[in-house]
N, C-alpha and C. Protein backbone atom coordinates (compact mmCIF):
# COMPACT_ATOMS: atom_id res chain seq x y z
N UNK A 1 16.02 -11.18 -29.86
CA UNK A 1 16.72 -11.72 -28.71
C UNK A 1 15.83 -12.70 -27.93
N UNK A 2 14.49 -11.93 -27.59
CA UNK A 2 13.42 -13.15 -26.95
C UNK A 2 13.08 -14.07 -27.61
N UNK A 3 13.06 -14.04 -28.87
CA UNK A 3 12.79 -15.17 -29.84
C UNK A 3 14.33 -15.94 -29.87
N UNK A 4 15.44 -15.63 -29.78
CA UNK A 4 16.32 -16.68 -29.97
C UNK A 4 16.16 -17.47 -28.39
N UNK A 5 15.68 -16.64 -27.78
CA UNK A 5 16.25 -17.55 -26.25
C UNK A 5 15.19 -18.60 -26.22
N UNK A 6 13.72 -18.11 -26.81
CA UNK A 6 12.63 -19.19 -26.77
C UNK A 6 13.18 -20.86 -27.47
N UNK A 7 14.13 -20.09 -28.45
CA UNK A 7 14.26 -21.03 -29.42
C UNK A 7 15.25 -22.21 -28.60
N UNK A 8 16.46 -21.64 -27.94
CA UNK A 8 17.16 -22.45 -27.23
C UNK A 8 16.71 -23.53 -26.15
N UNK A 9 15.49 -23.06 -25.77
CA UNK A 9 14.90 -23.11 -24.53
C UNK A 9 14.00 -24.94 -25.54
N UNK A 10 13.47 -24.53 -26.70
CA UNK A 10 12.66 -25.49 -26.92
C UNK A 10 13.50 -26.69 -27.29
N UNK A 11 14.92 -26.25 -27.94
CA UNK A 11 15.82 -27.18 -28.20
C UNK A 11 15.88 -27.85 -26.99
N UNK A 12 16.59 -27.14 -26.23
CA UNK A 12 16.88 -27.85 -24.45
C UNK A 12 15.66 -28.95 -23.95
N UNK A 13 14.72 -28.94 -24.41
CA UNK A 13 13.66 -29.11 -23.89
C UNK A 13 13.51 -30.51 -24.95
N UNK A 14 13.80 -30.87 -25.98
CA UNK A 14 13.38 -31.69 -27.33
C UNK A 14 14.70 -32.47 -26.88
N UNK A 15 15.70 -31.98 -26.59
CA UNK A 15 17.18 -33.15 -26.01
C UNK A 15 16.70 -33.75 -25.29
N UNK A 16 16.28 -33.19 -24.35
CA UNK A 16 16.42 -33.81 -22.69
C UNK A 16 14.89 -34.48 -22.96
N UNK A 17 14.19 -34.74 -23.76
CA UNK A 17 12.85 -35.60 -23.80
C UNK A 17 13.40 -37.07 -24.35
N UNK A 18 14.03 -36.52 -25.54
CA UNK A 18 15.07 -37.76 -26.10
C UNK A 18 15.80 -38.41 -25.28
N UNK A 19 16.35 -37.79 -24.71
CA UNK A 19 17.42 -38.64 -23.27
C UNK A 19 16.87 -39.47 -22.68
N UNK A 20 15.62 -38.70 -22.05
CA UNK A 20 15.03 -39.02 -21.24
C UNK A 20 14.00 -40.49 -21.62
N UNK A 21 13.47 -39.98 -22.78
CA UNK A 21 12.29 -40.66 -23.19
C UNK A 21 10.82 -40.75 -22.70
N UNK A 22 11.33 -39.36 -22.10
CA UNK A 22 9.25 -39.07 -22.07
C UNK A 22 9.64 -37.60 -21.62
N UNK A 23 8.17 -36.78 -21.98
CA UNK A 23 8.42 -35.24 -21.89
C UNK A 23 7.68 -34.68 -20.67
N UNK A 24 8.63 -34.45 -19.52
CA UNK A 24 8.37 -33.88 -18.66
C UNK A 24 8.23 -32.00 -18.47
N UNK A 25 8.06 -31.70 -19.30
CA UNK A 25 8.21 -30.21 -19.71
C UNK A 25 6.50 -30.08 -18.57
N UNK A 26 5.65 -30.59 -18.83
CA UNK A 26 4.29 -30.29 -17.79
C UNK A 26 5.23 -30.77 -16.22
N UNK A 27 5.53 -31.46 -15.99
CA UNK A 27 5.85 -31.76 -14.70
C UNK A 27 6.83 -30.51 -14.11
N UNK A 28 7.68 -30.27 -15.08
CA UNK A 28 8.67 -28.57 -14.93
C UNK A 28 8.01 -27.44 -14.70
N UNK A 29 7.49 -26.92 -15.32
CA UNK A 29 6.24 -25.70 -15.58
C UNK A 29 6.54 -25.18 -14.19
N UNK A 30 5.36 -25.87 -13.17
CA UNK A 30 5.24 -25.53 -11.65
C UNK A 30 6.63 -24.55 -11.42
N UNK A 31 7.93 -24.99 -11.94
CA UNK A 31 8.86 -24.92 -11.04
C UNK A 31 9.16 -23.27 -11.52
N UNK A 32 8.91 -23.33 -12.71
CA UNK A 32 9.57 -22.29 -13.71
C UNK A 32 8.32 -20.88 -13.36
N UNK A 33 7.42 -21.08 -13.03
CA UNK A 33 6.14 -20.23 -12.89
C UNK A 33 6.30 -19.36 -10.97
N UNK A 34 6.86 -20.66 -10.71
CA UNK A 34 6.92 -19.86 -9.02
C UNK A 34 7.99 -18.76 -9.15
N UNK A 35 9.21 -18.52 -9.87
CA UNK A 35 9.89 -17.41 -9.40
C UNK A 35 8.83 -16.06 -9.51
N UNK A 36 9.54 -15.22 -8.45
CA UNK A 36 8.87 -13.89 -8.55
C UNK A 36 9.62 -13.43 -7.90
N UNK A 37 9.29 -11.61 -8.33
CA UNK A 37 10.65 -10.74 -8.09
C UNK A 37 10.71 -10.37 -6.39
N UNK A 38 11.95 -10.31 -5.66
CA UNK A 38 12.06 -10.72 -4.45
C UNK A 38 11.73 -8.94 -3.65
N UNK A 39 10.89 -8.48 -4.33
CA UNK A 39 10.17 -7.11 -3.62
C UNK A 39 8.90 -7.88 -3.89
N UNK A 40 8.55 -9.02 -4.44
CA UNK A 40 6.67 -9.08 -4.45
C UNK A 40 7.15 -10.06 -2.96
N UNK A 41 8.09 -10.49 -2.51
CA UNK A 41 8.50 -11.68 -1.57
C UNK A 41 8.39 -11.42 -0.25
N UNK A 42 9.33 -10.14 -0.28
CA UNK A 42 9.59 -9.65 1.08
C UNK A 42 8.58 -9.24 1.87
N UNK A 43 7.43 -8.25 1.52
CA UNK A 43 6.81 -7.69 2.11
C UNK A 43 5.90 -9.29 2.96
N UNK A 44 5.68 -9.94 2.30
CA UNK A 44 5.41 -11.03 3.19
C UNK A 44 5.68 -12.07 3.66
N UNK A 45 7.29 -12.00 3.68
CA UNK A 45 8.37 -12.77 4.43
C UNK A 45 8.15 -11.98 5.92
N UNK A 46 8.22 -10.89 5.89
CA UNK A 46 8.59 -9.66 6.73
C UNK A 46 6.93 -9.86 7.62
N UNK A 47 5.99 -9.69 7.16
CA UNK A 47 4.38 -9.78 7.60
C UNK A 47 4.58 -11.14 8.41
N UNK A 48 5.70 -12.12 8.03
CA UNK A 48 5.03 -13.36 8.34
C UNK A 48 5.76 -13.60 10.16
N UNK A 49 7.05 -12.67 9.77
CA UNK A 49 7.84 -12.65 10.74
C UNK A 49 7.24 -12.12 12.31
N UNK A 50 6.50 -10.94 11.96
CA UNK A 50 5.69 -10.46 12.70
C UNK A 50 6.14 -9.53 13.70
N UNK A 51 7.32 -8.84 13.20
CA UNK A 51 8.64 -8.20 13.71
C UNK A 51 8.33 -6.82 14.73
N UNK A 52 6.82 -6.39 13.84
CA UNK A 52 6.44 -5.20 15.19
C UNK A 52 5.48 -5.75 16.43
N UNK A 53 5.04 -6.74 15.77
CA UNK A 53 5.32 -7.64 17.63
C UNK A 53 6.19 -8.11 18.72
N UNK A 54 7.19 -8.51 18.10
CA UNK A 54 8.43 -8.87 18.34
C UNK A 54 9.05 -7.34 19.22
N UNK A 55 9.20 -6.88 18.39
CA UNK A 55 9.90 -4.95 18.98
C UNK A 55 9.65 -4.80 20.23
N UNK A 56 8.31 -4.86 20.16
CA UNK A 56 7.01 -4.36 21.39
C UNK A 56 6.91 -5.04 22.40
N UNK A 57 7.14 -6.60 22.30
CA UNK A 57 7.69 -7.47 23.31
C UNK A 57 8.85 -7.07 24.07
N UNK A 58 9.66 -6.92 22.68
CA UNK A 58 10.74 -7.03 23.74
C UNK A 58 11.13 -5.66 24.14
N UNK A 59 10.48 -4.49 23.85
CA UNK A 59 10.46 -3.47 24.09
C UNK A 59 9.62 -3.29 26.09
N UNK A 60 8.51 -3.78 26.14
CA UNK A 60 8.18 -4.41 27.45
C UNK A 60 9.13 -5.26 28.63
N UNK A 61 9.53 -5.96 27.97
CA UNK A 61 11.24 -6.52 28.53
C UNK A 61 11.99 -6.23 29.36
N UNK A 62 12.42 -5.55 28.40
CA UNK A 62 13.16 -4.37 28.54
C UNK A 62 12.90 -3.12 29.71
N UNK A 63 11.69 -3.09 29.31
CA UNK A 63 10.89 -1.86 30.58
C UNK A 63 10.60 -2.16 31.89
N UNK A 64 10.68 -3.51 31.73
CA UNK A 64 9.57 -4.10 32.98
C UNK A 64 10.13 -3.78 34.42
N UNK A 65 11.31 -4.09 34.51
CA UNK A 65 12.26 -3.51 35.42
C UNK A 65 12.63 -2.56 35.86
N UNK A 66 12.72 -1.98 34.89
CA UNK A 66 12.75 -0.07 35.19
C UNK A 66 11.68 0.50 35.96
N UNK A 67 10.34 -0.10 35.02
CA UNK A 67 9.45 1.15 35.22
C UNK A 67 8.79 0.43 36.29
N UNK A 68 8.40 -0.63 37.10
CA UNK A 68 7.65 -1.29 37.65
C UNK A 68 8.54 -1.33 39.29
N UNK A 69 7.90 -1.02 39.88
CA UNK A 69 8.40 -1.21 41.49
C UNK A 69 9.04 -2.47 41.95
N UNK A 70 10.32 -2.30 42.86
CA UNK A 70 10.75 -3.81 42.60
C UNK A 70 9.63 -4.79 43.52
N UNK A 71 9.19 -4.59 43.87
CA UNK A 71 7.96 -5.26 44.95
C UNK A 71 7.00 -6.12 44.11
N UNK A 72 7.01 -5.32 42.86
CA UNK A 72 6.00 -6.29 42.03
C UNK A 72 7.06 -7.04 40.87
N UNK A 73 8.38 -6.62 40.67
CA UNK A 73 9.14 -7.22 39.46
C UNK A 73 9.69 -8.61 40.22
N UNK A 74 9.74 -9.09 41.61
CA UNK A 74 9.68 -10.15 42.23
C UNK A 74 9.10 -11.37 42.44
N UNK A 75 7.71 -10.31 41.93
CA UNK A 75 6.56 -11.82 41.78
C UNK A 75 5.81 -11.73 40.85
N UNK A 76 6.31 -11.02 39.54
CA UNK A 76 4.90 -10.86 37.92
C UNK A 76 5.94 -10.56 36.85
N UNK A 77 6.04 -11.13 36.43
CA UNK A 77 7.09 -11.26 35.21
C UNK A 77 6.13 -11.33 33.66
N UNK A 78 6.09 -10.33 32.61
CA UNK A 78 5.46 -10.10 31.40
C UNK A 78 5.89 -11.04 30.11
N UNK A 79 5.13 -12.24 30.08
CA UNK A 79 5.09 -13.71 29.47
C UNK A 79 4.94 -13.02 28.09
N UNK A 80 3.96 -12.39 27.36
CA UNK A 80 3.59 -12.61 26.18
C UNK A 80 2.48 -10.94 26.02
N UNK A 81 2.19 -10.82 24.74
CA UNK A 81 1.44 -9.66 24.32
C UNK A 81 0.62 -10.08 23.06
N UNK A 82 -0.87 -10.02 23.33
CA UNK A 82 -0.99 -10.63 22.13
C UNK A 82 -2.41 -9.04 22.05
N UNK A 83 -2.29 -8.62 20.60
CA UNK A 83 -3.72 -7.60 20.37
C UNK A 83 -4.02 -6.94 21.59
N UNK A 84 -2.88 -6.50 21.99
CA UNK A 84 -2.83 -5.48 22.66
C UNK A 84 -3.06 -5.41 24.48
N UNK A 85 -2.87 -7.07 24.41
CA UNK A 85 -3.07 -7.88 26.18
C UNK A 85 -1.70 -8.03 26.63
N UNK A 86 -1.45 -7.32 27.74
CA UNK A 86 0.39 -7.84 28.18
C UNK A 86 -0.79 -9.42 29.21
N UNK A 87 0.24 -10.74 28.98
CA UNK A 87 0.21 -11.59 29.88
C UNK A 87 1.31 -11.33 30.95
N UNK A 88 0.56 -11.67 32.02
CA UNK A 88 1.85 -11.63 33.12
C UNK A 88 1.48 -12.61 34.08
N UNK A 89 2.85 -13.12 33.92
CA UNK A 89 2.50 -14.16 35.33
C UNK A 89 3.08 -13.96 36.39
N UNK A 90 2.39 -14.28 37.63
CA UNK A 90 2.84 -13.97 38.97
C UNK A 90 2.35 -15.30 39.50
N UNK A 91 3.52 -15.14 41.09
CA UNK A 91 4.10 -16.54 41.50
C UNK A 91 3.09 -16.73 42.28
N UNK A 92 2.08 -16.17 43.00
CA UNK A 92 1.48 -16.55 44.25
C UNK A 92 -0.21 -15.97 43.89
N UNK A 93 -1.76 -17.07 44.45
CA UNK A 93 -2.11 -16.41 44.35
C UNK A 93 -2.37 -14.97 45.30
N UNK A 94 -1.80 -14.76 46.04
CA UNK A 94 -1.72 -13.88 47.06
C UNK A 94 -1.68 -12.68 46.15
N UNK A 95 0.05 -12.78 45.81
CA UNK A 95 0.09 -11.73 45.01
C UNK A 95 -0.81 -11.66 43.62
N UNK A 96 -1.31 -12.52 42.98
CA UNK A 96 -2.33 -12.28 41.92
C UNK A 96 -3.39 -11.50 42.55
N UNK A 97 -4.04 -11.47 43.86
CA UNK A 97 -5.20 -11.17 44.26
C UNK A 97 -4.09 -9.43 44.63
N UNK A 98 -3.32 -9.48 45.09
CA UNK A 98 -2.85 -8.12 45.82
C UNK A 98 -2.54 -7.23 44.04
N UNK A 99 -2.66 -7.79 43.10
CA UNK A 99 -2.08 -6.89 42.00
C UNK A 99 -3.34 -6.51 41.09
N UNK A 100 -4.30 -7.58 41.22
CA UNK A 100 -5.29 -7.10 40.53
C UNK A 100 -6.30 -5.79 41.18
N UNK A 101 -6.38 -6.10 42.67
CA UNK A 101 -7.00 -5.35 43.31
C UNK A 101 -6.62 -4.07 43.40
N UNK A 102 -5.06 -4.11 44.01
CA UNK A 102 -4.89 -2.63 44.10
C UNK A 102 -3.82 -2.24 43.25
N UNK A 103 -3.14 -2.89 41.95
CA UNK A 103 -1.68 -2.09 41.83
C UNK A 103 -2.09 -2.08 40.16
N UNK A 104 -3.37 -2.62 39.39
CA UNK A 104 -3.59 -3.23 38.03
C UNK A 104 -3.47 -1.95 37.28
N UNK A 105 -4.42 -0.20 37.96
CA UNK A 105 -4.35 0.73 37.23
C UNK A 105 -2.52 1.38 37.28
N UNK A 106 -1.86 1.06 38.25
CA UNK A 106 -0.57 1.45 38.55
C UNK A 106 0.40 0.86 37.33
N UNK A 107 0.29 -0.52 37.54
CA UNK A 107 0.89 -0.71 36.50
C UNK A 107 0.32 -0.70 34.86
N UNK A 108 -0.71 -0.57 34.72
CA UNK A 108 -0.87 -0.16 33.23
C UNK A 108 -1.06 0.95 32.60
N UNK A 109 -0.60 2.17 33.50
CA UNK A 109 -0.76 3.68 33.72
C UNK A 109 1.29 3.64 33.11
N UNK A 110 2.04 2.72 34.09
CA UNK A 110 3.15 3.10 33.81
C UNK A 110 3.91 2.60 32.79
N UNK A 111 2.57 1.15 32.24
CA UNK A 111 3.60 0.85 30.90
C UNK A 111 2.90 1.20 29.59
N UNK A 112 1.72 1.82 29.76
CA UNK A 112 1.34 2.88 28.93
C UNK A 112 2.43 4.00 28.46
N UNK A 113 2.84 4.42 29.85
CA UNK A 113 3.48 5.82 29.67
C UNK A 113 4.97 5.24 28.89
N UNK A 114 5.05 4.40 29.42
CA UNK A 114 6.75 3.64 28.78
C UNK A 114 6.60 3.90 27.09
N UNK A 115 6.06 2.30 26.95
CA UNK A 115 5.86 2.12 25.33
C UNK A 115 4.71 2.26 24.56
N UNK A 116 3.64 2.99 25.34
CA UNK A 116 2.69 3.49 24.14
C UNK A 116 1.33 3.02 24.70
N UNK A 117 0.42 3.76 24.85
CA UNK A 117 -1.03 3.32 24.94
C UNK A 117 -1.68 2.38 24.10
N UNK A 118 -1.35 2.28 22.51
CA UNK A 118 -1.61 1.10 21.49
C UNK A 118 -1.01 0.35 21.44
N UNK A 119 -0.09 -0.41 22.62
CA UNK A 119 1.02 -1.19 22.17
C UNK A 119 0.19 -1.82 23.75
N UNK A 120 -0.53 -1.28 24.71
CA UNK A 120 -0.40 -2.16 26.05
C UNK A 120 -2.22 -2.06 26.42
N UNK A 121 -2.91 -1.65 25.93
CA UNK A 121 -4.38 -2.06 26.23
C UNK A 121 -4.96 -1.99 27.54
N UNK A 122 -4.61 -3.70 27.75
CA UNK A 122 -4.99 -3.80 29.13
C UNK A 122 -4.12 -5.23 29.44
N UNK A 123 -4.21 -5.24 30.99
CA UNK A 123 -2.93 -6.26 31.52
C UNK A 123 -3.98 -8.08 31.68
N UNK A 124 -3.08 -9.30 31.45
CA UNK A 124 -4.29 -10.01 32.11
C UNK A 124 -3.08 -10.85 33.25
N UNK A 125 -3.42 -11.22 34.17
CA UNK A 125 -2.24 -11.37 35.72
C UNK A 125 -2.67 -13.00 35.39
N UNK A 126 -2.11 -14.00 35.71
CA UNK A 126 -2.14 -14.93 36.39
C UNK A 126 -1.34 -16.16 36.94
N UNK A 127 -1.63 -16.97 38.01
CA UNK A 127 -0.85 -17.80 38.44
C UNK A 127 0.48 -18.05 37.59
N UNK A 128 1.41 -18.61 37.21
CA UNK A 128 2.24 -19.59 36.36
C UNK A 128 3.46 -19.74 36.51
């Protein structure tokens, strides 16, 4: 069976040179060599996506409101998370200086407790 299909394959290949008039069978190759089976694919389609970052973001989001006093959800809004840093920006430096000083263990005590101690590290506040 593998030997007849080789065989078809070289025919196909000896037409279309004739047609053509020059043998592009090296220029094809590349094309015929990249398939691969779509479980060797996924796992780093999926890696590339970066989807349990994504979760965890928006899992923070989601929280920020709830768990955070409205006094501070007025002026510090949670921008980004990167290796384990929530960014947050807040509107004033007033309030940057009033959140780092006294409210920084408050709030990273409560979004610890939310979504996870390995998911929130430590907070970094600033202007934006």
């Amino acid at each position: 069976m593998a030997q007849q299909h080789r065989r078809q394959v070289r025919a196909q290949r000896q037409v279309l040179t004739e047609w053509r008039r020059i043998d592009v069978a090296g220029l094809e190759a590349p094309w015929h060599d990249r398939s691969r089976p779509t479980s060797d694919v996924m796992p780093l389609v999926l890696s590339r996506l970066n989807l349990e970052q994504r979760l965890a973001e928006s899992q923070i989001l989601q929280m920020w409101d709830r768990v955070m006093d409205r006094t501070i959800t007025a002026h510090a809004k949670p921008v980004g998370l990167r290796r384990g840093t929530l960014f947050i920006n807040v509107d004033s430096n007033t309030w940057l200086s009033e959140l780092v000083r006294y409210r920084y263990d408050e709030m990273l005590e409560k979004l610890q407790l939310s979504v996870g101690k390995d998911k929130v590290e430590r907070l970094s506040l600033r202007v934006g």
